[in-house]
PDB file of N, CA and C in Angstrom:
ATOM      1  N   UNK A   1      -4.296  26.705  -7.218  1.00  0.00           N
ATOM      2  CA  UNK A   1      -4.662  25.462  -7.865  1.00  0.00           C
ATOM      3  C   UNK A   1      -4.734  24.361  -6.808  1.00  0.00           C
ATOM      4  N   UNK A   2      -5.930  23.687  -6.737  1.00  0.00           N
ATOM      5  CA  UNK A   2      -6.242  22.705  -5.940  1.00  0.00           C
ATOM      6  C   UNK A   2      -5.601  21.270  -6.066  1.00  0.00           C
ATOM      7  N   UNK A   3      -4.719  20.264  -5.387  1.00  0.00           N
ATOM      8  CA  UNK A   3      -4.644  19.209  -5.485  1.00  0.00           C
ATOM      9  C   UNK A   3      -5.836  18.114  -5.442  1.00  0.00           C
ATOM     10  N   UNK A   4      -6.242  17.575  -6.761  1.00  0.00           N
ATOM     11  CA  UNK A   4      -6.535  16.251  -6.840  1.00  0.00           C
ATOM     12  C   UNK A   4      -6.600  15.242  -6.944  1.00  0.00           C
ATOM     13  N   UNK A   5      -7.019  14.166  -6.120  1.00  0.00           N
ATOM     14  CA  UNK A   5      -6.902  12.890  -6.505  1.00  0.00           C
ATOM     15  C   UNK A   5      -7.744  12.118  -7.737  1.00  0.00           C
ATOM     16  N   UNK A   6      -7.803  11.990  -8.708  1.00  0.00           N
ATOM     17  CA  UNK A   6      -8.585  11.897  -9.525  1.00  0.00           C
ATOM     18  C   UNK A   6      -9.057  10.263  -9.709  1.00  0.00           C
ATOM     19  N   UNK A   7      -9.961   9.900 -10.519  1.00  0.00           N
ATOM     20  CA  UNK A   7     -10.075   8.426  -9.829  1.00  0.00           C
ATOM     21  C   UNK A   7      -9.319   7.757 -11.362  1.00  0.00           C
ATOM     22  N   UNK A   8      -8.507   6.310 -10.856  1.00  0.00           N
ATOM     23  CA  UNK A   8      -8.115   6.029 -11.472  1.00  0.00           C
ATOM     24  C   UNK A   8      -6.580   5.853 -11.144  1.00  0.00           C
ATOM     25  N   UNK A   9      -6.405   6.890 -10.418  1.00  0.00           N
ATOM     26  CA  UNK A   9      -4.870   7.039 -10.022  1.00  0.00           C
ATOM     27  C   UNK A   9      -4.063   5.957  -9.335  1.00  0.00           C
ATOM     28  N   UNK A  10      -3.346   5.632  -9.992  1.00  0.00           N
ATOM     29  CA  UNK A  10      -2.717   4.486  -9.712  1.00  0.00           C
ATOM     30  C   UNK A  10      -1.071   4.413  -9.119  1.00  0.00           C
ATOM     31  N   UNK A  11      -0.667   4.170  -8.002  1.00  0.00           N
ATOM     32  CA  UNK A  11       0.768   4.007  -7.983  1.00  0.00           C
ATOM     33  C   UNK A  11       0.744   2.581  -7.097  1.00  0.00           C
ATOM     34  N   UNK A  12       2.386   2.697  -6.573  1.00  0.00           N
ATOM     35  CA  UNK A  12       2.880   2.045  -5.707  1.00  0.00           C
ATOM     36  C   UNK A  12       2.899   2.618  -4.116  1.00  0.00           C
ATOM     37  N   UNK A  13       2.472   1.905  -2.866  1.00  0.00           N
ATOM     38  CA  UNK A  13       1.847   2.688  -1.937  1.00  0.00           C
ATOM     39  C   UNK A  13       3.356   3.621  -1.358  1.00  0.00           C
ATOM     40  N   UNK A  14       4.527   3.235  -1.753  1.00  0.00           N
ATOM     41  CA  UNK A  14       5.903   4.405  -1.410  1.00  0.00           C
ATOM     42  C   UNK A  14       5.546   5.781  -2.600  1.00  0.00           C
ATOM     43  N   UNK A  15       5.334   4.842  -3.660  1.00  0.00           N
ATOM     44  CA  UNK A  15       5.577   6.652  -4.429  1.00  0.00           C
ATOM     45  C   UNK A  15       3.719   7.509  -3.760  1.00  0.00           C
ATOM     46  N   UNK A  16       2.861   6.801  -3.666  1.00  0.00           N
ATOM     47  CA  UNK A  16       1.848   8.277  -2.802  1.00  0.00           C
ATOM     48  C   UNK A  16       1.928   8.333  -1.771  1.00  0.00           C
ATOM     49  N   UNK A  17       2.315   7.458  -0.996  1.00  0.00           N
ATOM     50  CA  UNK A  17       3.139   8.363   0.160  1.00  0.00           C
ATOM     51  C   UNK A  17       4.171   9.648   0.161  1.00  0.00           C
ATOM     52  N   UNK A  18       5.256   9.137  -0.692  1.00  0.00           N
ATOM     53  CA  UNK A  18       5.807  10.573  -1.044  1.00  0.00           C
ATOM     54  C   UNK A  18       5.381  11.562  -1.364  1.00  0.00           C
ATOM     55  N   UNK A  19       4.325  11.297  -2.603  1.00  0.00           N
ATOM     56  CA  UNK A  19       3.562  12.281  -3.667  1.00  0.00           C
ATOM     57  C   UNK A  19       2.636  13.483  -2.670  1.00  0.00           C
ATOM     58  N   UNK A  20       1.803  12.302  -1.793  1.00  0.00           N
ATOM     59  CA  UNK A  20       0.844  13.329  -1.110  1.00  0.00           C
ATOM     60  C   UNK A  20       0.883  13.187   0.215  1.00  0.00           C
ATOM     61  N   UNK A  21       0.531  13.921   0.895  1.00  0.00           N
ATOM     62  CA  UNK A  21       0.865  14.638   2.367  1.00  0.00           C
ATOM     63  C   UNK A  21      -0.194  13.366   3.372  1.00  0.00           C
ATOM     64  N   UNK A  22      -0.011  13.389   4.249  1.00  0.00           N
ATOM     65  CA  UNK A  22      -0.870  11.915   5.257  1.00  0.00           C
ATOM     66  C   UNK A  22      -1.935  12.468   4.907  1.00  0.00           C
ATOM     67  N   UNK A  23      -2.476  13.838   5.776  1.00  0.00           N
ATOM     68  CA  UNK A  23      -3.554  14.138   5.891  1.00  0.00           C
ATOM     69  C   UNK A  23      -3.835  14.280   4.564  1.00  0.00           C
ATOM     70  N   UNK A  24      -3.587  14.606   3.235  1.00  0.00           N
ATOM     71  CA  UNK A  24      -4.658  14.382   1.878  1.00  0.00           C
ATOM     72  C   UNK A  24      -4.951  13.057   1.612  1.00  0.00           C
ATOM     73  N   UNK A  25      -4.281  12.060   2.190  1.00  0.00           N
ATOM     74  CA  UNK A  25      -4.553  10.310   1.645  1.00  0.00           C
ATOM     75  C   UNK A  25      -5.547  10.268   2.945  1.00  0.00           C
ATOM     76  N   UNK A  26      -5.930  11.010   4.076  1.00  0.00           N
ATOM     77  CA  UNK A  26      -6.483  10.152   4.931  1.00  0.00           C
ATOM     78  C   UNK A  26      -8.084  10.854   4.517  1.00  0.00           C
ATOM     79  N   UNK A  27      -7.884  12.205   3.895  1.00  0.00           N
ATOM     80  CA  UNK A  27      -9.312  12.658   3.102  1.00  0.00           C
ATOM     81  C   UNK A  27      -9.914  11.847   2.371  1.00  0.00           C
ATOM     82  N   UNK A  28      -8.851  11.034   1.753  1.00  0.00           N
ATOM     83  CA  UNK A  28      -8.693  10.012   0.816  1.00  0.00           C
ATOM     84  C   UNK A  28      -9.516   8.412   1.063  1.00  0.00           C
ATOM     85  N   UNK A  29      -9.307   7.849   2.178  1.00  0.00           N
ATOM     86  CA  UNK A  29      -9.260   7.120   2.689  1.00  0.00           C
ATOM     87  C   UNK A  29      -8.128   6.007   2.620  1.00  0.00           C
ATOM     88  N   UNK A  30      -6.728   6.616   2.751  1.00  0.00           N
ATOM     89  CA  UNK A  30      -6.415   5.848   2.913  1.00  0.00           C
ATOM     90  C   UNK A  30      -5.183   6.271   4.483  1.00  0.00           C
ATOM     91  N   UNK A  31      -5.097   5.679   5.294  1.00  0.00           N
ATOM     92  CA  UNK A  31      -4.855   5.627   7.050  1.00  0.00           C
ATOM     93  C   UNK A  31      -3.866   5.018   7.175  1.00  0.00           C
ATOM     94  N   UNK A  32      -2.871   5.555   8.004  1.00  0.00           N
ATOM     95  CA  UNK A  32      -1.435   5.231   8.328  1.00  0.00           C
ATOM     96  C   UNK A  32      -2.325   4.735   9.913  1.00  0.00           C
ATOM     97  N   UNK A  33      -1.449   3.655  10.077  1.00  0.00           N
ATOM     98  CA  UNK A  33      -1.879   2.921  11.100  1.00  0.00           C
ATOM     99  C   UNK A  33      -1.006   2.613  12.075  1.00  0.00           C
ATOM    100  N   UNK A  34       0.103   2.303  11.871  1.00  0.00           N
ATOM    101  CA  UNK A  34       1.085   2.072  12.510  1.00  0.00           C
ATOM    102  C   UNK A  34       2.275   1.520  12.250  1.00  0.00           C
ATOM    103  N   UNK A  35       3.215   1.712  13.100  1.00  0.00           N
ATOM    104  CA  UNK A  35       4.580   1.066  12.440  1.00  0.00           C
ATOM    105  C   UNK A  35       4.626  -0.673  12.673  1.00  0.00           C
ATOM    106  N   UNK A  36       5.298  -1.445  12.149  1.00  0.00           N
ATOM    107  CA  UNK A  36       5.100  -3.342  12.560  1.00  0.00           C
ATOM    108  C   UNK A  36       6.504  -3.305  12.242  1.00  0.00           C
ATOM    109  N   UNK A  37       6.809  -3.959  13.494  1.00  0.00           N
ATOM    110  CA  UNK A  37       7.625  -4.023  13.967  1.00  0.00           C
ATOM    111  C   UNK A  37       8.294  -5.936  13.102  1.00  0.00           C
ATOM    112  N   UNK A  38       9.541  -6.617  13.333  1.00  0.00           N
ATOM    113  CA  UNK A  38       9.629  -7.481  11.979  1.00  0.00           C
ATOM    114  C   UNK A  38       8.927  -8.845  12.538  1.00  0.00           C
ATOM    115  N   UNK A  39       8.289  -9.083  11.576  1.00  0.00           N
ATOM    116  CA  UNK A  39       7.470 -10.335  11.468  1.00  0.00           C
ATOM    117  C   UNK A  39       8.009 -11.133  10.366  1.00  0.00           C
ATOM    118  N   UNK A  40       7.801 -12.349  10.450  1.00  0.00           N
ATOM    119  CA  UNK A  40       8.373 -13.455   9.204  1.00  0.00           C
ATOM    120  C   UNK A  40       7.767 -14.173   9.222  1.00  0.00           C
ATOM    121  N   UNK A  41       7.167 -14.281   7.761  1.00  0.00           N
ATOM    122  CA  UNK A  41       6.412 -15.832   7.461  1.00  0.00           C
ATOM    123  C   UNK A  41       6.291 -16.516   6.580  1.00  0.00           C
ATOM    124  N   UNK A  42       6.642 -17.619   6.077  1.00  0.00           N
ATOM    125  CA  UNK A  42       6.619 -18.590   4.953  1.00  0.00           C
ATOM    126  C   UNK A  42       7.325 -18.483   4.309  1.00  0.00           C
ATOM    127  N   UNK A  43       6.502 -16.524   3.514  1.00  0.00           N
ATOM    128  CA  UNK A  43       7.280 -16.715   1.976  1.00  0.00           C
ATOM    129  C   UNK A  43       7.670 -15.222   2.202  1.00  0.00           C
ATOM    130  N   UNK A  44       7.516 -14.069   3.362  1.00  0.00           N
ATOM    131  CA  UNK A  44       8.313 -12.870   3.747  1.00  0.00           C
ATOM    132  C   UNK A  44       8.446 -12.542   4.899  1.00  0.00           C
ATOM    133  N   UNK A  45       9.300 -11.154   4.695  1.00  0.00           N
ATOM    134  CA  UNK A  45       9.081 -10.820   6.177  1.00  0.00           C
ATOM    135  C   UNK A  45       8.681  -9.279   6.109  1.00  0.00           C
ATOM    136  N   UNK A  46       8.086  -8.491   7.288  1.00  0.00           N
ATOM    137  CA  UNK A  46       7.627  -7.224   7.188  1.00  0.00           C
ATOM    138  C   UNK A  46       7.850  -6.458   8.071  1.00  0.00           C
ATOM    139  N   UNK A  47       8.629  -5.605   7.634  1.00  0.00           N
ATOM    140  CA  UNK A  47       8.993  -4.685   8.849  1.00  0.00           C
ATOM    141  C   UNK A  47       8.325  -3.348   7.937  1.00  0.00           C
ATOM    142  N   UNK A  48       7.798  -2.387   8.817  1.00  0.00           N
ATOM    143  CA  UNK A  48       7.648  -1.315   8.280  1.00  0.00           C
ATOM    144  C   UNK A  48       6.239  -0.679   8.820  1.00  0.00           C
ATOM    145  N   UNK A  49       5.863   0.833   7.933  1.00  0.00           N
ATOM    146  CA  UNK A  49       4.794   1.405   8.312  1.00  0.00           C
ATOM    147  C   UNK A  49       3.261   0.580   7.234  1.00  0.00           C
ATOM    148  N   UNK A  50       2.032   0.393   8.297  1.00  0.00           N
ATOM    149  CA  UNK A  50       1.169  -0.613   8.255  1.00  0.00           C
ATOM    150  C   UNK A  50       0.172   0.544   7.663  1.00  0.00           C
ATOM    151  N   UNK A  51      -0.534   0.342   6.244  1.00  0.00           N
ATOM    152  CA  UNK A  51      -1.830   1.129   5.552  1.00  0.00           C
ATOM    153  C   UNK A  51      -3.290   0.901   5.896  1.00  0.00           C
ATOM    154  N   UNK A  52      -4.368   1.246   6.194  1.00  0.00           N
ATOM    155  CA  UNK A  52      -5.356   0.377   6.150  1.00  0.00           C
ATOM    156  C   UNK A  52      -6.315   1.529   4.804  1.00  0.00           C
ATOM    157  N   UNK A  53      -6.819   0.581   4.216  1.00  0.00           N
ATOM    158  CA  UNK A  53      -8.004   1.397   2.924  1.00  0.00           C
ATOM    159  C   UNK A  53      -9.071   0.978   2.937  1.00  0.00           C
ATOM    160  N   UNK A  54     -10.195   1.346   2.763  1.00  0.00           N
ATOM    161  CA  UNK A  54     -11.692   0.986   2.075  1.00  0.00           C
ATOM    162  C   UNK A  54     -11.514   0.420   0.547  1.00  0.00           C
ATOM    163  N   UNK A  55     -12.006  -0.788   0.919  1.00  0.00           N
ATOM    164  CA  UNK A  55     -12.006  -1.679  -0.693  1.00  0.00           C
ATOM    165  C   UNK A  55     -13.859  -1.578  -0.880  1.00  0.00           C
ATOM    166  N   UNK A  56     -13.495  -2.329  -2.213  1.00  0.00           N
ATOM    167  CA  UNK A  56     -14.910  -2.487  -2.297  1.00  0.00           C
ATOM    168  C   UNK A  56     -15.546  -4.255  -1.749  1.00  0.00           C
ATOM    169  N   UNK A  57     -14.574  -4.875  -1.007  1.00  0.00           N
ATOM    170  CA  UNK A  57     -14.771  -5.571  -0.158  1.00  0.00           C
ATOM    171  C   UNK A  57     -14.578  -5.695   1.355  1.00  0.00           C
ATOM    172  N   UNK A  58     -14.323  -4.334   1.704  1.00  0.00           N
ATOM    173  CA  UNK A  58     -14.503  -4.156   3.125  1.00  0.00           C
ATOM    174  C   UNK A  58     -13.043  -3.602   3.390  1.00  0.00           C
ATOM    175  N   UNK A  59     -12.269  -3.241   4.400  1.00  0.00           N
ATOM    176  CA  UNK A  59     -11.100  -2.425   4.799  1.00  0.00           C
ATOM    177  C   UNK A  59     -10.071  -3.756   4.600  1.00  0.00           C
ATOM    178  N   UNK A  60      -9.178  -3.586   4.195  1.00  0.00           N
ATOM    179  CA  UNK A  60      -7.757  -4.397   3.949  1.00  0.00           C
ATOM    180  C   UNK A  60      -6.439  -3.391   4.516  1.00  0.00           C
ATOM    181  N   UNK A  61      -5.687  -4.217   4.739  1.00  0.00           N
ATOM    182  CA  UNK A  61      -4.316  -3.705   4.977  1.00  0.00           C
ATOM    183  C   UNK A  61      -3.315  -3.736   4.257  1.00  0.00           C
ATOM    184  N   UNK A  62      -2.450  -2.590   4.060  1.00  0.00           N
ATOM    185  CA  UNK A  62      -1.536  -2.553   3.416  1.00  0.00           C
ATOM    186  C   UNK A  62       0.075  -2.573   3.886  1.00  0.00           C
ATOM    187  N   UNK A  63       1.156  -3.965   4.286  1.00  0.00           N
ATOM    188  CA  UNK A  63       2.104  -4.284   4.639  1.00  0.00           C
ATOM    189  C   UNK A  63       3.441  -3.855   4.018  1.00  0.00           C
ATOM    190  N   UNK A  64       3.119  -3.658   2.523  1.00  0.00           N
ATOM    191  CA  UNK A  64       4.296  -3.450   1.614  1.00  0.00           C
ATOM    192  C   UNK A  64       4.307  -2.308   1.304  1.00  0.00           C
ATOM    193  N   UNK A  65       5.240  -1.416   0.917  1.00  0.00           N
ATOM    194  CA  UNK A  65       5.366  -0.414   0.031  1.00  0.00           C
ATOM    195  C   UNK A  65       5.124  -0.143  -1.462  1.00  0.00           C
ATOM    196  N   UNK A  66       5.463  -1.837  -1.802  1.00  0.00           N
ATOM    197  CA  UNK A  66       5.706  -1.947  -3.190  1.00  0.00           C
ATOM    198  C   UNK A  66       3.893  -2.472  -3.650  1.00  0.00           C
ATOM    199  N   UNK A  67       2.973  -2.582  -2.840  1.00  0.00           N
ATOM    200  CA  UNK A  67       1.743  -3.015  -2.828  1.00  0.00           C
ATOM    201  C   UNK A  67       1.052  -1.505  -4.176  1.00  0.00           C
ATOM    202  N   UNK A  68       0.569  -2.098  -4.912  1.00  0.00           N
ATOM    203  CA  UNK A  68      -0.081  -1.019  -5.886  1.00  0.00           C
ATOM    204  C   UNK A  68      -1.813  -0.893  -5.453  1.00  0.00           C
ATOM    205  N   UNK A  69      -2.092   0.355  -5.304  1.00  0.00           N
ATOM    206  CA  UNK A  69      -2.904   0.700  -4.683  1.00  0.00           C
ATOM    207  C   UNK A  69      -3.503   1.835  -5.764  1.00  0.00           C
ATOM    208  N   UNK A  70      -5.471   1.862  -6.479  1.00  0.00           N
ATOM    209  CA  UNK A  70      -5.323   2.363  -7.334  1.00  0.00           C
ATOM    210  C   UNK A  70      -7.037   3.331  -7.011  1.00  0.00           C
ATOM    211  N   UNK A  71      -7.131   4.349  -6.994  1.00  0.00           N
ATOM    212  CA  UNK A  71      -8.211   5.198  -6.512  1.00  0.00           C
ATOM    213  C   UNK A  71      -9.339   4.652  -7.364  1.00  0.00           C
ATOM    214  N   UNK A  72     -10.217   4.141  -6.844  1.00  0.00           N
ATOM    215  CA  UNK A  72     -11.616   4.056  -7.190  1.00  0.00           C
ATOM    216  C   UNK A  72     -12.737   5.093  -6.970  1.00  0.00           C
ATOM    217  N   UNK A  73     -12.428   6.187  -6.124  1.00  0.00           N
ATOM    218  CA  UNK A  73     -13.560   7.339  -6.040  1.00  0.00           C
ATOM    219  C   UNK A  73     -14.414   7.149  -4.629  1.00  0.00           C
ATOM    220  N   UNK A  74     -14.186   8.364  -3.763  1.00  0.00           N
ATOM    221  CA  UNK A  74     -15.490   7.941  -2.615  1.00  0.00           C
ATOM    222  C   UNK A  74     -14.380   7.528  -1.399  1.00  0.00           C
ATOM    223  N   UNK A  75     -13.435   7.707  -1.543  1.00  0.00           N
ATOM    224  CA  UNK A  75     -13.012   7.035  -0.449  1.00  0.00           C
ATOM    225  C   UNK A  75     -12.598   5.512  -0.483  1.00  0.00           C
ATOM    226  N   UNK A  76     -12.513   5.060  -1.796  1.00  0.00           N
ATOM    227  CA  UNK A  76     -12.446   3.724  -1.860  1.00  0.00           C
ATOM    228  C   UNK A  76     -10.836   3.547  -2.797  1.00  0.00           C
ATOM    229  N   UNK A  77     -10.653   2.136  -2.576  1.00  0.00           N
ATOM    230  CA  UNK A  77      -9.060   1.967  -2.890  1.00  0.00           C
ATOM    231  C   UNK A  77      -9.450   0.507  -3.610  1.00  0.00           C
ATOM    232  N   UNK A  78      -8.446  -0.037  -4.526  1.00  0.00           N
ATOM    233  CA  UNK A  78      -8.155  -1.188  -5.179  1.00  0.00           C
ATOM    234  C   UNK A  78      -6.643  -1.217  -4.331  1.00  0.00           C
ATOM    235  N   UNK A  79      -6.573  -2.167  -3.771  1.00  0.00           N
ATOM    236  CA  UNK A  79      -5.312  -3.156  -3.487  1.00  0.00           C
ATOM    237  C   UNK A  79      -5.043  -4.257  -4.395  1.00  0.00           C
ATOM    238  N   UNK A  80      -3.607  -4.290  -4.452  1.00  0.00           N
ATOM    239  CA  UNK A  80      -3.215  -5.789  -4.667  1.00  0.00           C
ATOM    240  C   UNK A  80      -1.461  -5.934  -3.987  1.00  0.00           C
ATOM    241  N   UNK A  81      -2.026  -6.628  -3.407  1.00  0.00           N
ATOM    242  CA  UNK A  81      -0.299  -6.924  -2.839  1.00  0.00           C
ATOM    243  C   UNK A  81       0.963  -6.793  -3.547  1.00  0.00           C
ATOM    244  N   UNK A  82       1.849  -6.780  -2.886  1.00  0.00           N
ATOM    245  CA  UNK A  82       2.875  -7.698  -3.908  1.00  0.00           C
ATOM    246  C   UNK A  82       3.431  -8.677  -4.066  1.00  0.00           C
ATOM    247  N   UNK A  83       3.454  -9.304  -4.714  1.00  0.00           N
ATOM    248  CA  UNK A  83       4.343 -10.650  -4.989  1.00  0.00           C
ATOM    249  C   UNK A  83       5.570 -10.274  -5.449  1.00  0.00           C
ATOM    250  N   UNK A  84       6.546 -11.117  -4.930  1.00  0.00           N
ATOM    251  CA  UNK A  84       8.007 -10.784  -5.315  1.00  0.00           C
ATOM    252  C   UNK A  84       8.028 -12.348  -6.268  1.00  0.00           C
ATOM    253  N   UNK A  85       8.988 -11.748  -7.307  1.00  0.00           N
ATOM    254  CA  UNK A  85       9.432 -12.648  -8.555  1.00  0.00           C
ATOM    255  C   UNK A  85       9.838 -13.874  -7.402  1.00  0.00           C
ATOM    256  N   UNK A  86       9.245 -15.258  -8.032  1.00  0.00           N
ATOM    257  CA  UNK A  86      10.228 -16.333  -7.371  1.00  0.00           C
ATOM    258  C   UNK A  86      11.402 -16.917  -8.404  1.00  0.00           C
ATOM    259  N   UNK A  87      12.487 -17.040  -7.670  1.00  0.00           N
ATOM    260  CA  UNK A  87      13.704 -17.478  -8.274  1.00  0.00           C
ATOM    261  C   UNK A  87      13.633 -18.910  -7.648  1.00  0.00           C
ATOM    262  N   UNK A  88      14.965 -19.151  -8.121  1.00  0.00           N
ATOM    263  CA  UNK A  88      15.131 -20.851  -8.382  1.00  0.00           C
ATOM    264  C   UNK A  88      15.798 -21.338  -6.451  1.00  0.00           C
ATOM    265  N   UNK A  89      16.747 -19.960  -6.571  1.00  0.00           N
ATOM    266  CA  UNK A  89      17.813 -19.943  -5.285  1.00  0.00           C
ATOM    267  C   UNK A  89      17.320 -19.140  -4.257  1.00  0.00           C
ATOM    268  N   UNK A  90      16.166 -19.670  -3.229  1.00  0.00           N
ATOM    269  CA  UNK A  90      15.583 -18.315  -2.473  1.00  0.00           C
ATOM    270  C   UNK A  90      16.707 -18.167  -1.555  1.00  0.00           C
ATOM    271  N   UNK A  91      17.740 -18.789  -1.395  1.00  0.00           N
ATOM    272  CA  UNK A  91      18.693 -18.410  -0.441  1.00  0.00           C
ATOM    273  C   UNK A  91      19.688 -17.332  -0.390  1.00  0.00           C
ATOM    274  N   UNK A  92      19.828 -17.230  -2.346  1.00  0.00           N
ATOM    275  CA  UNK A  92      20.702 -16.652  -2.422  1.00  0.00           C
ATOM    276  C   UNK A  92      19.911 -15.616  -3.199  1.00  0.00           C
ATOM    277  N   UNK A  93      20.702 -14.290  -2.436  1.00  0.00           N
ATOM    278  CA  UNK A  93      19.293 -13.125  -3.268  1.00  0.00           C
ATOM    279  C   UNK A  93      20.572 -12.759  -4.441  1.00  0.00           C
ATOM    280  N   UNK A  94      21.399 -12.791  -4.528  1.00  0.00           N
ATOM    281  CA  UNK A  94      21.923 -12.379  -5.937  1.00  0.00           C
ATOM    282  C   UNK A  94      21.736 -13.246  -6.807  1.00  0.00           C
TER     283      UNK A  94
END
């Protein structure tokens, strides 16, 4: 039985990373790029492994894990970042 990606498929970019193997997401189009090392700005910071995908507006990057990423067919990807909930106390994360 063959693994497919079927279109439509939707997760969070940690759970298909887990789910499927590099090389089936890079059939896929979607490309492990590199690790980023920690950066901080404004409103986060990013440490971690860096995605790049085919949108249907040209290649975007993917910084977060928690970024939902959803198969459009062809090699193509829907991104949307993530936004983290804003609270009242950004200082205090509890």
């Amino acid at each position: 039985m063959a693994v497919e990606l079927k279109i439509g498929t939707r997760g969070i970019r940690g759970e298909l990373t887990k789910t499927f193997t590099p090389a089936f997401l890079e059939l896929h189009g979607l490309f492990r790029v590199g690790f980023v090392e920690y950066v901080e700005t404004e409103t986060e910071s990013i440490l971690g492994m860096c995605f790049a995908c085919k949108t249907k507006y040209g290649w975007m990057c993917s910084f977060n894990h928690d970024d939902v990423l959803t198969y459009i067919g062809n090699g193509i990807w829907d991104l949307k970042p993530y936004k983290a909930a804003k609270s009242e106390d950004n200082d205090n994360p509890w």
